[in-house]
Protein backbone atom coordinates (compact mmCIF):
# COMPACT_ATOMS: atom_id res chain seq x y z
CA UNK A 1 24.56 37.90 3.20
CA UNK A 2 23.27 36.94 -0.11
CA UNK A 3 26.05 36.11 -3.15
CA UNK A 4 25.98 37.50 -6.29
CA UNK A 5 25.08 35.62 -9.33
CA UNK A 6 27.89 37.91 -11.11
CA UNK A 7 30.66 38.41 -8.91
CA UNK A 8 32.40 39.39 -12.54
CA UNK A 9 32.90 43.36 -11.42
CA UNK A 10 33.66 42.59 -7.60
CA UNK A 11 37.33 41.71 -8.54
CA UNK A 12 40.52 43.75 -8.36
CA UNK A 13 41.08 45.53 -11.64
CA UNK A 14 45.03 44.93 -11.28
CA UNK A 15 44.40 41.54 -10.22
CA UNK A 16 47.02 40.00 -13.46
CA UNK A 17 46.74 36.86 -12.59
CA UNK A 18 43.11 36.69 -11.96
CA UNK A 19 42.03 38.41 -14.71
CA UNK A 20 44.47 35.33 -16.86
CA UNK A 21 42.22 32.60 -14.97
CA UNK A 22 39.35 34.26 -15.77
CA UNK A 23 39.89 34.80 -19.21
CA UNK A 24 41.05 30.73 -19.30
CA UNK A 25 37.89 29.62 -17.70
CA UNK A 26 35.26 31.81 -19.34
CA UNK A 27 37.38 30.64 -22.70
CA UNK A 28 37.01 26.87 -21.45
CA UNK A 29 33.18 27.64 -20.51
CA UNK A 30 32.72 28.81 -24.02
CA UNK A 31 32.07 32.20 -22.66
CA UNK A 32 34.15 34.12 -25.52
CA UNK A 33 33.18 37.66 -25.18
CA UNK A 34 34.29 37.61 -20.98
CA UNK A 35 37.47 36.06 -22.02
CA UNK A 36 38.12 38.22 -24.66
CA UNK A 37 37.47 41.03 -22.34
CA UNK A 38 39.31 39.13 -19.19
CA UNK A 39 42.48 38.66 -21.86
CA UNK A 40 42.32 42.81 -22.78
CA UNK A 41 42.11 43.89 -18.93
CA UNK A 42 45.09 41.42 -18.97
CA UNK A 43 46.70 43.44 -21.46
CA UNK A 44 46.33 46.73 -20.12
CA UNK A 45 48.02 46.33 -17.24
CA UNK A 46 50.62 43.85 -19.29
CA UNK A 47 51.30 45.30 -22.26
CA UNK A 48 54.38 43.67 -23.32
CA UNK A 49 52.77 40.43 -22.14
CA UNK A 50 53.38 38.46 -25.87
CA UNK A 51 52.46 35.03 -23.98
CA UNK A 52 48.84 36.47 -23.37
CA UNK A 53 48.85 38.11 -26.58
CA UNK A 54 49.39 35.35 -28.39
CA UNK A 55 47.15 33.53 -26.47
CA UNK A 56 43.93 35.85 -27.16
CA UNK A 57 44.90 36.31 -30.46
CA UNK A 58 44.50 32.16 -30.97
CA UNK A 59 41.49 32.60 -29.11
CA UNK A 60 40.12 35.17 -31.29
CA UNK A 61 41.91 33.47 -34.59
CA UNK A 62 39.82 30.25 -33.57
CA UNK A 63 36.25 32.17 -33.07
CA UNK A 64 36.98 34.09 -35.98
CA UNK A 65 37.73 31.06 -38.45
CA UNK A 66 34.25 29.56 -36.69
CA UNK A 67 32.15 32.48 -37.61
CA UNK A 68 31.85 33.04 -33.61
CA UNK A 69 33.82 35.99 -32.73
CA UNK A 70 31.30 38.52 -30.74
CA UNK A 71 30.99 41.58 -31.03
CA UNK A 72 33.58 43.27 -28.57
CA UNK A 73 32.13 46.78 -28.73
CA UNK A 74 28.35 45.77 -27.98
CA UNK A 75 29.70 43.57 -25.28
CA UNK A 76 31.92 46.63 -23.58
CA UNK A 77 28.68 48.38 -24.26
CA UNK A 78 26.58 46.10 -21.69
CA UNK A 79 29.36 45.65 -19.24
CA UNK A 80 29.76 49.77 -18.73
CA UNK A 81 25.93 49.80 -19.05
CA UNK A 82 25.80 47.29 -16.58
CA UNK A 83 28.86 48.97 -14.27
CA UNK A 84 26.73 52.49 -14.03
CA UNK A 85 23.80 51.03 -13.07
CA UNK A 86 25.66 49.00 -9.82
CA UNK A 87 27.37 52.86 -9.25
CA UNK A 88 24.79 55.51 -9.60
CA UNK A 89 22.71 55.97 -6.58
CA UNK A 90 18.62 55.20 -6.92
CA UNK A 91 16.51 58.38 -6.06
CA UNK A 92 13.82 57.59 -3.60
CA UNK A 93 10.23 57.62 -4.27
């Protein structure tokens, strides 16, 4: 069985606490955009979460004041671009 390079969308989508990790690593591994995105899935399912807010907002505060905060809306571009491509069944030749 071969392993993905980009196990990224095989996770649970209500997964809190691994979505937090994930947003902590990718953040640790300088991988911004994922943790922003890891820290918003976070969100959604945690609104009221003002530990996690705080903590993406210092996150974002710190890219920001750096000049490096990405572009969230190309990068939730490529990830649904990414996600239909992985769903929508290939015609045959």
């Amino acid at each position: 069985m071969r392993r993905s390079r980009n196990c990224y969308f095989a996770i649970d989508l209500k997964n809190v606490v691994l979505h937090l990790k994930l947003a902590r690593l990718n953040a640790a591994s300088g991988l911004n955009a994922r943790a922003l995105n890891q820290y918003d899935t976070v969100l959604q399912s945690a609104p009221h979460d003002t530990a996690v807010q705080k903590e993406r907002d210092a996150l974002a505060s710190r890219l920001k004041a750096e000049g490096h905060l990405p572009s969230q809306t190309l990068f939730n571009a490529m990830i649904a671009g990414y996600a239909r491509t992985r769903t929508t069944p290939h015609a045959l030749p």
